[in-house]
C-alpha atoms as a PDB file:
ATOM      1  CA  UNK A   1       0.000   0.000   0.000  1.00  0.00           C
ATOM      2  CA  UNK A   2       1.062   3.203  -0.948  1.00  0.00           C
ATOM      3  CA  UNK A   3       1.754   5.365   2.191  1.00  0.00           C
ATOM      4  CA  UNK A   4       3.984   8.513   0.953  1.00  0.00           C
ATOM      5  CA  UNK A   5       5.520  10.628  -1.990  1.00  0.00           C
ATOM      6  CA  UNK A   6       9.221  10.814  -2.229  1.00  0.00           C
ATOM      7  CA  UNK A   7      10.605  13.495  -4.600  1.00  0.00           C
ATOM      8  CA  UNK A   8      14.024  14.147  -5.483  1.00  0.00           C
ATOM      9  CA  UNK A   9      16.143  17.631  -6.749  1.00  0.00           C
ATOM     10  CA  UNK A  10      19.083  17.017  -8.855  1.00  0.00           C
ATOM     11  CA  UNK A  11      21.672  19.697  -7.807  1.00  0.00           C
ATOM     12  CA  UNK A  12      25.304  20.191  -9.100  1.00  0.00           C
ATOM     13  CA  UNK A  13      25.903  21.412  -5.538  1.00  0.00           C
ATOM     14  CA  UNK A  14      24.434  18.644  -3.425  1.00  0.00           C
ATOM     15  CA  UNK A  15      25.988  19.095   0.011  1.00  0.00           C
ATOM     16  CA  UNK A  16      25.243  23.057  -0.532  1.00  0.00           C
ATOM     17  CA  UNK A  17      21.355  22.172  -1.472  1.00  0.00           C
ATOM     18  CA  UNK A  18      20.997  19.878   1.533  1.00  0.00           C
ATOM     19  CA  UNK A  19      22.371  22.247   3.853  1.00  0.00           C
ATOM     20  CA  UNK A  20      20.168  24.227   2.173  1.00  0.00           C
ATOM     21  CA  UNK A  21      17.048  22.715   3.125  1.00  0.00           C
ATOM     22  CA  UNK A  22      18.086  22.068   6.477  1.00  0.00           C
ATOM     23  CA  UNK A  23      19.417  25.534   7.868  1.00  0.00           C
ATOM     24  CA  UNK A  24      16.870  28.354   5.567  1.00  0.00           C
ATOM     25  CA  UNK A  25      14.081  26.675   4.513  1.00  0.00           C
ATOM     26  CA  UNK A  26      14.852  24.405   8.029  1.00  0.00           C
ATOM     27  CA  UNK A  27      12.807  21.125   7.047  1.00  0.00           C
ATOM     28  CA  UNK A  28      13.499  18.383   9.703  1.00  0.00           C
ATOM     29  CA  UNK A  29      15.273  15.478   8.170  1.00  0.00           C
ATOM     30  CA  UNK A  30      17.278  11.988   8.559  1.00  0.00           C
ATOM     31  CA  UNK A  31      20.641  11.570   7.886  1.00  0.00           C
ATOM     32  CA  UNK A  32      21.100   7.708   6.635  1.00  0.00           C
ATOM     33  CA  UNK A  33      24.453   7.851   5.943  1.00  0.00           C
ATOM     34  CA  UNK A  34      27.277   9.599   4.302  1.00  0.00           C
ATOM     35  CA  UNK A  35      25.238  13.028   4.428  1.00  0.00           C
ATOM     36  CA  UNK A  36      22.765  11.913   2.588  1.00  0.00           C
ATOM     37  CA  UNK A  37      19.779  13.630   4.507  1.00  0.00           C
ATOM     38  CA  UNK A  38      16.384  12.760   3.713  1.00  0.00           C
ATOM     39  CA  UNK A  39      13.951  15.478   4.170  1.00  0.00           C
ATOM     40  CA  UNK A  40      10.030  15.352   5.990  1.00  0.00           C
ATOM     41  CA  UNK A  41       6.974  17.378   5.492  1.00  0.00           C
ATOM     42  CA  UNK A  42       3.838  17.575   6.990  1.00  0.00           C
ATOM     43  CA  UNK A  43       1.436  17.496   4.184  1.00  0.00           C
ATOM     44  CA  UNK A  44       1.363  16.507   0.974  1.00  0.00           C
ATOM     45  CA  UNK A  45      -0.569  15.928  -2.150  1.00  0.00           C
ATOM     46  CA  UNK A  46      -0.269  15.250  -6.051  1.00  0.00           C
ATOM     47  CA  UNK A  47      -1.823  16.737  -8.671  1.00  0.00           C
ATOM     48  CA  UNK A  48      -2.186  15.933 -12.810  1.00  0.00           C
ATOM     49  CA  UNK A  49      -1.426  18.559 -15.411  1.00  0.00           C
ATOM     50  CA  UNK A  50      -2.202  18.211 -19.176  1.00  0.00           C
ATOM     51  CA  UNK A  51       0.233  19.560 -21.348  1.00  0.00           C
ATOM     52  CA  UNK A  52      -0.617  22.361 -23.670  1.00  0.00           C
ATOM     53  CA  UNK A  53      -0.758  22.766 -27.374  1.00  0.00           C
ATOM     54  CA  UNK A  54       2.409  22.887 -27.816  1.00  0.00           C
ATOM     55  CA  UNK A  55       3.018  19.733 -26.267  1.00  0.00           C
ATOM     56  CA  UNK A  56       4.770  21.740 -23.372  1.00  0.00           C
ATOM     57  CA  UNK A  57       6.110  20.311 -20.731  1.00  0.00           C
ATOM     58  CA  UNK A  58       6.851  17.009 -21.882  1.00  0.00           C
ATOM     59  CA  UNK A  59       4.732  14.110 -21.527  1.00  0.00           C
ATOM     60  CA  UNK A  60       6.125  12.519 -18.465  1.00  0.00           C
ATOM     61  CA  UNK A  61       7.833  15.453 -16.480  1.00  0.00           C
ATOM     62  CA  UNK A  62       7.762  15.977 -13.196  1.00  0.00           C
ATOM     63  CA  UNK A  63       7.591  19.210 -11.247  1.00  0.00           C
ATOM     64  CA  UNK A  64       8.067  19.479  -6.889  1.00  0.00           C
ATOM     65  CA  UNK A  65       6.476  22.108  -5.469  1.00  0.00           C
ATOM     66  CA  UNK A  66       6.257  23.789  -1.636  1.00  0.00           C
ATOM     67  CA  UNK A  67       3.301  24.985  -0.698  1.00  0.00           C
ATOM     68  CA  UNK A  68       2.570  27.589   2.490  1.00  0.00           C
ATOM     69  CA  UNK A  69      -0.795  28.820   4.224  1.00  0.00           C
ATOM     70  CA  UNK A  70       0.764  32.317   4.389  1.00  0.00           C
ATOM     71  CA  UNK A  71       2.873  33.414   0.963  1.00  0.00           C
ATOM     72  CA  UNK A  72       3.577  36.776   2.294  1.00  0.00           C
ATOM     73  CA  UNK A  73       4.887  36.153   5.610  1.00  0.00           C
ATOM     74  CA  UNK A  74       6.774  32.463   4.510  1.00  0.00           C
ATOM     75  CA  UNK A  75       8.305  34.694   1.537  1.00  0.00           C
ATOM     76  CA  UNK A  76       9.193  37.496   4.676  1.00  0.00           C
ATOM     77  CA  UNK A  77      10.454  34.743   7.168  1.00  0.00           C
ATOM     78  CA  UNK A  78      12.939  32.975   3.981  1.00  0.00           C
ATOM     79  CA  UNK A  79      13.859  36.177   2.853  1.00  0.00           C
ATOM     80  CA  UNK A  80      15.260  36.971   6.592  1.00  0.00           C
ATOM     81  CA  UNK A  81      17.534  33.897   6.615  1.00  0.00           C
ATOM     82  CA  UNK A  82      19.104  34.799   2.963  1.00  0.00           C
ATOM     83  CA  UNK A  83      17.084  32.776   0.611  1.00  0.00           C
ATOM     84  CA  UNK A  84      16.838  34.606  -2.984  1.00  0.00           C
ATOM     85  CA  UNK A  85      13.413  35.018  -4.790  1.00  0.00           C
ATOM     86  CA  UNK A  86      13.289  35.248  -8.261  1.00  0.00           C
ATOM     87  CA  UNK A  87      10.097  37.784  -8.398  1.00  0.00           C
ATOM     88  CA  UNK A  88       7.053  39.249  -6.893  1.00  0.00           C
ATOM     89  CA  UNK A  89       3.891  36.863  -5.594  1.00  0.00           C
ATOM     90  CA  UNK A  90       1.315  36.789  -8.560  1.00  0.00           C
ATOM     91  CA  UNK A  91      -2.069  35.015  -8.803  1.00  0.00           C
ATOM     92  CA  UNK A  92      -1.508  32.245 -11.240  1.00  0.00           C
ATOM     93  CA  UNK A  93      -5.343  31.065 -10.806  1.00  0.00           C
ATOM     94  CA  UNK A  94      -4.538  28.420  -8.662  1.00  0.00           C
ATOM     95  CA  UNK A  95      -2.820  29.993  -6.073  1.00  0.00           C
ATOM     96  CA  UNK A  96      -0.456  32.753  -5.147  1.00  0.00           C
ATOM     97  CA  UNK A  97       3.007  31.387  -6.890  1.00  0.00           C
ATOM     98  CA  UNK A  98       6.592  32.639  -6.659  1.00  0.00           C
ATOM     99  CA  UNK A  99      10.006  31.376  -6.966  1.00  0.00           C
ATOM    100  CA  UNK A 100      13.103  31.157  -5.031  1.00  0.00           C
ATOM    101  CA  UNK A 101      16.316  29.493  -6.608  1.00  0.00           C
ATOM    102  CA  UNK A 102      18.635  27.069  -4.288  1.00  0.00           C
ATOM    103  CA  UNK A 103      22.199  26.111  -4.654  1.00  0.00           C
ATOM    104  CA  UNK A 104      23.229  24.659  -7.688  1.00  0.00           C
ATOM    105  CA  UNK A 105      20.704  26.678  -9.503  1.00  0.00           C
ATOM    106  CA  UNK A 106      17.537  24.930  -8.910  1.00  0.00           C
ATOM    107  CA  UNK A 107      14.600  26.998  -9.106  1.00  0.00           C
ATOM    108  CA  UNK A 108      11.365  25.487  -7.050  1.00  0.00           C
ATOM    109  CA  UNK A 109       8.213  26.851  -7.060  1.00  0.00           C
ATOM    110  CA  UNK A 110       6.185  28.506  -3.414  1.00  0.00           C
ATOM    111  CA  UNK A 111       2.865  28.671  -3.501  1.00  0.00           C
ATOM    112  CA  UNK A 112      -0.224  29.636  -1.281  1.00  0.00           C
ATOM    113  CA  UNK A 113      -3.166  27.437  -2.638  1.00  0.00           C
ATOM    114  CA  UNK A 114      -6.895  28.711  -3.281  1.00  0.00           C
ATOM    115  CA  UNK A 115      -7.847  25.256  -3.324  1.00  0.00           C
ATOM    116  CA  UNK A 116      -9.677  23.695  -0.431  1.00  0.00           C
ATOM    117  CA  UNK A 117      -8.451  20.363   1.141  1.00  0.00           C
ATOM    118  CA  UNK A 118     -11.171  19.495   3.591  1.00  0.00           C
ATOM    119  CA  UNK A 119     -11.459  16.909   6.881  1.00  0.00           C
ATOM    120  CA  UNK A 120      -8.284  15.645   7.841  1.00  0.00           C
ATOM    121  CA  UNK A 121      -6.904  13.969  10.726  1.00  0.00           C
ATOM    122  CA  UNK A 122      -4.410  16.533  12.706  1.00  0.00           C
ATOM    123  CA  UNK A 123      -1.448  15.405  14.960  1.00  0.00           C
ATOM    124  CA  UNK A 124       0.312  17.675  18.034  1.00  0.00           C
ATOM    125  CA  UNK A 125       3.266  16.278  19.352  1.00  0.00           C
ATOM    126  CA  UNK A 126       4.886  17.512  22.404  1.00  0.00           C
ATOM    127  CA  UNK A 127       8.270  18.022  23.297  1.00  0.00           C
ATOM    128  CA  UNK A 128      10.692  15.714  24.916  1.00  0.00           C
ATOM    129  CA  UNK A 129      10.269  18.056  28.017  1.00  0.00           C
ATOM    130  CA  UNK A 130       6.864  18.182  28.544  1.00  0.00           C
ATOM    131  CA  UNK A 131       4.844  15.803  30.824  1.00  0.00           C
ATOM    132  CA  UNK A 132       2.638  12.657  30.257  1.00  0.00           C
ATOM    133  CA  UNK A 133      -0.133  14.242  28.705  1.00  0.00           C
ATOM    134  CA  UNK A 134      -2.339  10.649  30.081  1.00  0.00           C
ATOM    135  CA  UNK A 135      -2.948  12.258  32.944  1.00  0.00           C
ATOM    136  CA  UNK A 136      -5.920  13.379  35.455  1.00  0.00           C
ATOM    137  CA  UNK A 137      -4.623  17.302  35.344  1.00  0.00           C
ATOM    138  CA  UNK A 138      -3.346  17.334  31.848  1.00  0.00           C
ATOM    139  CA  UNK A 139      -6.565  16.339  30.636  1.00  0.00           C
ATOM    140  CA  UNK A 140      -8.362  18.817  32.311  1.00  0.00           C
ATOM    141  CA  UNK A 141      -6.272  21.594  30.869  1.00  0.00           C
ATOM    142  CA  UNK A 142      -6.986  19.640  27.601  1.00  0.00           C
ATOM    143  CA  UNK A 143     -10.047  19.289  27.625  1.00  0.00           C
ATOM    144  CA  UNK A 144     -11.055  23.294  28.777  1.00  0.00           C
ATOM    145  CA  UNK A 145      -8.559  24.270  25.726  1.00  0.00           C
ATOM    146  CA  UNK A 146     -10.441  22.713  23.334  1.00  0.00           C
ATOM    147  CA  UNK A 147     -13.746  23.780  25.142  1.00  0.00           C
ATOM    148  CA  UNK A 148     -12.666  27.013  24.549  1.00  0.00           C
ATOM    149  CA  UNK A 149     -11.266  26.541  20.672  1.00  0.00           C
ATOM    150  CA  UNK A 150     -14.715  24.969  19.523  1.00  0.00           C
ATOM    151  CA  UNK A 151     -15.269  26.553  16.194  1.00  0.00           C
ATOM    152  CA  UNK A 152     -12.813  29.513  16.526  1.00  0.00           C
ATOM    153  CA  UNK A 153     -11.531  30.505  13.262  1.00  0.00           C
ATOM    154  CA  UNK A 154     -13.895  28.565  11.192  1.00  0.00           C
ATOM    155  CA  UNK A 155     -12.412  25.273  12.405  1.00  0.00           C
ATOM    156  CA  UNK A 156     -14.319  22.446  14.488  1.00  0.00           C
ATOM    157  CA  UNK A 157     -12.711  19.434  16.407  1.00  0.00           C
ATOM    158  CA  UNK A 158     -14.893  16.738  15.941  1.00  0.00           C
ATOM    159  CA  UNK A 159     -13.041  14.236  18.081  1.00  0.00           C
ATOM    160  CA  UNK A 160      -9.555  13.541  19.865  1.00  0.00           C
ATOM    161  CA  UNK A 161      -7.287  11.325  21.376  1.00  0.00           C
ATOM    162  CA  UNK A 162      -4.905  11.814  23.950  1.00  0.00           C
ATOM    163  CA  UNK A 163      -1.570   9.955  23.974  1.00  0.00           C
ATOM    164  CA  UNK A 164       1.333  10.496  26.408  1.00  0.00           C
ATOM    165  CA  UNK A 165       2.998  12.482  23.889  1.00  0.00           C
ATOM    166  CA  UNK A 166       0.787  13.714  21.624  1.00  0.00           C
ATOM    167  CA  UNK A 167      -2.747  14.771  20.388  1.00  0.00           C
ATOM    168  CA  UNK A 168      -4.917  13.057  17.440  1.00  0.00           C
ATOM    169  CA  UNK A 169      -7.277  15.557  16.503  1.00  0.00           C
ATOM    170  CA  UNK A 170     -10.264  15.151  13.782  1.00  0.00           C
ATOM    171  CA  UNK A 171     -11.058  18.750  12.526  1.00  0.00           C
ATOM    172  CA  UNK A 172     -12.609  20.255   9.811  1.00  0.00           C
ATOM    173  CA  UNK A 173     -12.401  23.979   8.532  1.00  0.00           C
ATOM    174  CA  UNK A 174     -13.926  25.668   5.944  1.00  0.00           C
ATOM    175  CA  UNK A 175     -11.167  26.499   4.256  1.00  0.00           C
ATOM    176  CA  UNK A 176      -7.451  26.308   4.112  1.00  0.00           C
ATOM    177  CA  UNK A 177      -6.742  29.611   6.049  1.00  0.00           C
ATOM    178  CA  UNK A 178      -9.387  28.390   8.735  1.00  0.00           C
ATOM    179  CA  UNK A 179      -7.382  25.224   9.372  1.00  0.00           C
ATOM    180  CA  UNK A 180      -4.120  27.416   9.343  1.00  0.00           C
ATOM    181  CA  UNK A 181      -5.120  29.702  12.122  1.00  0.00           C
ATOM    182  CA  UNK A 182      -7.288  27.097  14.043  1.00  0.00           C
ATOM    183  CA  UNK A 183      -4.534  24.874  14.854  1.00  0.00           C
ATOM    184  CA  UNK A 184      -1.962  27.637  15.272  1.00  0.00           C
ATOM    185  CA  UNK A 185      -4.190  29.039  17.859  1.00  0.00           C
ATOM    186  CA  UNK A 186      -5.135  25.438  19.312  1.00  0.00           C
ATOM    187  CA  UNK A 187      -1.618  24.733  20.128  1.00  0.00           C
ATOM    188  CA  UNK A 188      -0.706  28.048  21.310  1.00  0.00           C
ATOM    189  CA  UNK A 189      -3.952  27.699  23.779  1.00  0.00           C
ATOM    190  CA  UNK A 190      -2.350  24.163  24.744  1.00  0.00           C
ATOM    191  CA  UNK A 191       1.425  25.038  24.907  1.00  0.00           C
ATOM    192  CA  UNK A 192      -0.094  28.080  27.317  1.00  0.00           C
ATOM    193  CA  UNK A 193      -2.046  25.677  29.731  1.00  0.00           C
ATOM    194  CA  UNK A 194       0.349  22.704  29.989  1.00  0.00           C
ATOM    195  CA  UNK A 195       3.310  25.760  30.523  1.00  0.00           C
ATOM    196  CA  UNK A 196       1.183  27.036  33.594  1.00  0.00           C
ATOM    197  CA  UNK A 197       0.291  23.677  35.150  1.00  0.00           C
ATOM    198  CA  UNK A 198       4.178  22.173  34.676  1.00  0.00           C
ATOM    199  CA  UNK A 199       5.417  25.311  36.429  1.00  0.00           C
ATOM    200  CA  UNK A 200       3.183  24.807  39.760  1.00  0.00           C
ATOM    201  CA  UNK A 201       3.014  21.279  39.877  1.00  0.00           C
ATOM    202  CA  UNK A 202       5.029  17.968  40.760  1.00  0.00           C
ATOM    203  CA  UNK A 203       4.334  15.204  37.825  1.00  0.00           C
ATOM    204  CA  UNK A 204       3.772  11.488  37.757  1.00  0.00           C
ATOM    205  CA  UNK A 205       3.083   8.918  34.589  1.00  0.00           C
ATOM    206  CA  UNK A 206      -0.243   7.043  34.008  1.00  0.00           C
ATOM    207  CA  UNK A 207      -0.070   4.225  31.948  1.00  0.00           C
ATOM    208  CA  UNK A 208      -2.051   1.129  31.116  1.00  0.00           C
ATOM    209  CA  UNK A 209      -5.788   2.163  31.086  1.00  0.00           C
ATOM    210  CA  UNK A 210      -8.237  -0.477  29.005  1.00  0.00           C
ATOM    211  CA  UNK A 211     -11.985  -0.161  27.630  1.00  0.00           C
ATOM    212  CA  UNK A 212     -13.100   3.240  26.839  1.00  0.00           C
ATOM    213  CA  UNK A 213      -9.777   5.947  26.910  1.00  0.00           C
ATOM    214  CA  UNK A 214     -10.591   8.230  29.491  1.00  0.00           C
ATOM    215  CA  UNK A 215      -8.367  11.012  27.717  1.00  0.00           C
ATOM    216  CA  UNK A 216     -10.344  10.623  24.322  1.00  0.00           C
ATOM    217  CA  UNK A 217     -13.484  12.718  23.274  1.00  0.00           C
ATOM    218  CA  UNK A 218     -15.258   8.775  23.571  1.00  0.00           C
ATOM    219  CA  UNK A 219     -15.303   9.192  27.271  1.00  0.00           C
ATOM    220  CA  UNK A 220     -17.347  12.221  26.699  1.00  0.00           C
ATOM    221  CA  UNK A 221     -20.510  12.354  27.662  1.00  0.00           C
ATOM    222  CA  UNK A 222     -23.954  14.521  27.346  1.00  0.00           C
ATOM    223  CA  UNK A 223     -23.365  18.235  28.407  1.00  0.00           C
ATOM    224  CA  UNK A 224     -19.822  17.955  28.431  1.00  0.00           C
ATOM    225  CA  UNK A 225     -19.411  16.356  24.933  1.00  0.00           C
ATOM    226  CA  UNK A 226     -21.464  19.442  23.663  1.00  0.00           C
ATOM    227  CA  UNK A 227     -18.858  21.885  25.376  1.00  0.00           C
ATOM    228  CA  UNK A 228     -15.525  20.196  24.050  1.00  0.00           C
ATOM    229  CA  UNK A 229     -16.842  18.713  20.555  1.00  0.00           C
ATOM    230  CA  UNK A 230     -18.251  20.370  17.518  1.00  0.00           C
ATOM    231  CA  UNK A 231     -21.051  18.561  15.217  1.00  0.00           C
ATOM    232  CA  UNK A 232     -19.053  18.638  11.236  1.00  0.00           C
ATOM    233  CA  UNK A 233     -20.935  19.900   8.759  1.00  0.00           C
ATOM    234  CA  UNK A 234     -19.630  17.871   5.592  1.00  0.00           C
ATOM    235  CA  UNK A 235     -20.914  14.569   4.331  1.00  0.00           C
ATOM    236  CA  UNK A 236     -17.679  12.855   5.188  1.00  0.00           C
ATOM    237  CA  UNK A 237     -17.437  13.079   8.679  1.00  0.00           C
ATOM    238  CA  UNK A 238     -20.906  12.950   9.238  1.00  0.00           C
ATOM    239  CA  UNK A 239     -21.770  10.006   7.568  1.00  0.00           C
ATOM    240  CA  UNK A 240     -19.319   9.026   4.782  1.00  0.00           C
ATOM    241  CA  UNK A 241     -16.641   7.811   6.572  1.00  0.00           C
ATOM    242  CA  UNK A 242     -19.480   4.917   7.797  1.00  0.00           C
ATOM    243  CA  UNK A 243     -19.919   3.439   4.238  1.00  0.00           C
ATOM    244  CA  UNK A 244     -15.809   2.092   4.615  1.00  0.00           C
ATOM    245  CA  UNK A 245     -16.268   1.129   8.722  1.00  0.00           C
ATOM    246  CA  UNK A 246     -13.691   3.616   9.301  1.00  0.00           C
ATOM    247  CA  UNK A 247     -12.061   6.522   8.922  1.00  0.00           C
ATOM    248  CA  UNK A 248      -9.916   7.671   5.776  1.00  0.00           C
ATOM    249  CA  UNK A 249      -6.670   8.300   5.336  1.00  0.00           C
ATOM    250  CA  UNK A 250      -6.076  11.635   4.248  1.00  0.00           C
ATOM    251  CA  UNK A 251      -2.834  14.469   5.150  1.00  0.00           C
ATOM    252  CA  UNK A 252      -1.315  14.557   8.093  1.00  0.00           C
ATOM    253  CA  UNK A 253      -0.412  17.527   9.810  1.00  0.00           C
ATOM    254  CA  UNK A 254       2.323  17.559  12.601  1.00  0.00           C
ATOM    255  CA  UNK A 255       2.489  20.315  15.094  1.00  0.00           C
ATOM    256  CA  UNK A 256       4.945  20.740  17.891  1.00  0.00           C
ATOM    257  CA  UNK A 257       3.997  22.878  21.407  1.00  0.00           C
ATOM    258  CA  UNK A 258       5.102  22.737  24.826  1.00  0.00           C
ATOM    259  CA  UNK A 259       6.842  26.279  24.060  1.00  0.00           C
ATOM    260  CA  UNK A 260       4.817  29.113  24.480  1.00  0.00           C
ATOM    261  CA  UNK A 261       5.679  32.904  24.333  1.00  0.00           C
END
């Protein structure tokens, strides 16, 4: 089963274009072996592009693209660690495209889609210095975060999942920016709450619960479920994902908190 994309640049500066990626446009990576670093991203998706009249591109090329929720302030952030842009943001139709060139003279394309992606499942990971989040007082502060996030910015947690280092969220926006800001503001609410209880408090670790999660919107119930959870309003999480027993496997998006400013 298929489970990921990998693309490749071809640089005549290799170690420069690597370095590259890991220190401006700072993508988190693996090195497995011999500085060969193999790069991550969040999200991805693939697309199909006839070829024009002309026959233009080729039948058969291939084209990498990185794509942003913000063009103007990604474009200001890479700009401030010395990466060079070929031109101004334009609306191509599509989305809001530019270019910046990386070593060895590779040109890749930016780009802040119109398109809409919509229900995904969402993934928070904590840092190696924050507590068990399977605990009693963690999941209050949890839970009252995401009381309090219900349907801000145009996004909705449907359901969650708490694991002792990170968060399994079901949300759906209405658009892209909606999901953008949601979960920006989601984590900064939970970096916030589990920075004010760590600072007061001794910790311990929970382990080995069975049946219904306690630290899972499942254990919700009546009033309470209402608070914390949001009713979706598209076909697929309100019924679709039913017809295949489960739920589908779409992007994954990977946020770290346990930092807040």
């Amino acid at each position: 089963m298929i489970r990921g994309l990998h693309g490749l640049f071809y640089s005549s500066e290799p170690e420069a274009m690597r370095a590259f990626l890991r220190d401006k446009v700072r993508l988190p990576h693996t090195d497995v072996g011999e500085g060969w670093l193999i790069f991550d991203l969040p999200e991805g998706d693939v697309g199909v592009h006839p070829v024009d009249d002309s026959g233009q591109p080729s039948p058969g090329t291939h084209d990498v693209s990185f794509y942003c929720d913000d063009i103007e302030g990604t474009v200001t952030d890479l700009k401030s660690r010395g990466v060079q842009f070929k031109g101004p943001v334009q609306d191509h139709g599509y989305g809001f495209v530019t270019y910046f060139t990386m070593p060895g003279g590779v040109d890749v394309q930016l780009y802040e889609p119109k398109y809409q992606k919509s229900s995904r499942p969402a993934s928070a990971g904590a840092r190696n210095e924050v507590w068990n989040l399977r605990s009693g007082r963690s999941w209050r502060r949890m839970r009252d975060v995401f009381a309090a996030s219900c349907g801000r910015f145009g996004m909705r947690l449907v359901q969650f999942s708490i694991q002792g280092n990170h968060v399994h969220l079901i949300v759906e926006a209405d658009c892209h920016e909606s999901l953008s800001r949601g979960m920006q503001g989601l984590c900064v609410r939970i970096a916030k709450a589990l920075n004010s209880m760590m600072q007061r408090e001794n910790h311990t670790h929970h382990f080995g619960e069975s049946g219904v999660d306690p630290y899972s919107s499942a254990a919700l119930l009546g009033e309470e479920r209402e608070l914390v959870l949001a009713l979706p309003h598209g076909w697929l999480l309100r019924a679709g994902w039913r017809r295949s027993k489960r739920l589908p496997s779409t992007a994954m998006r990977v946020v770290q908190f346990g930092a807040a400013t």
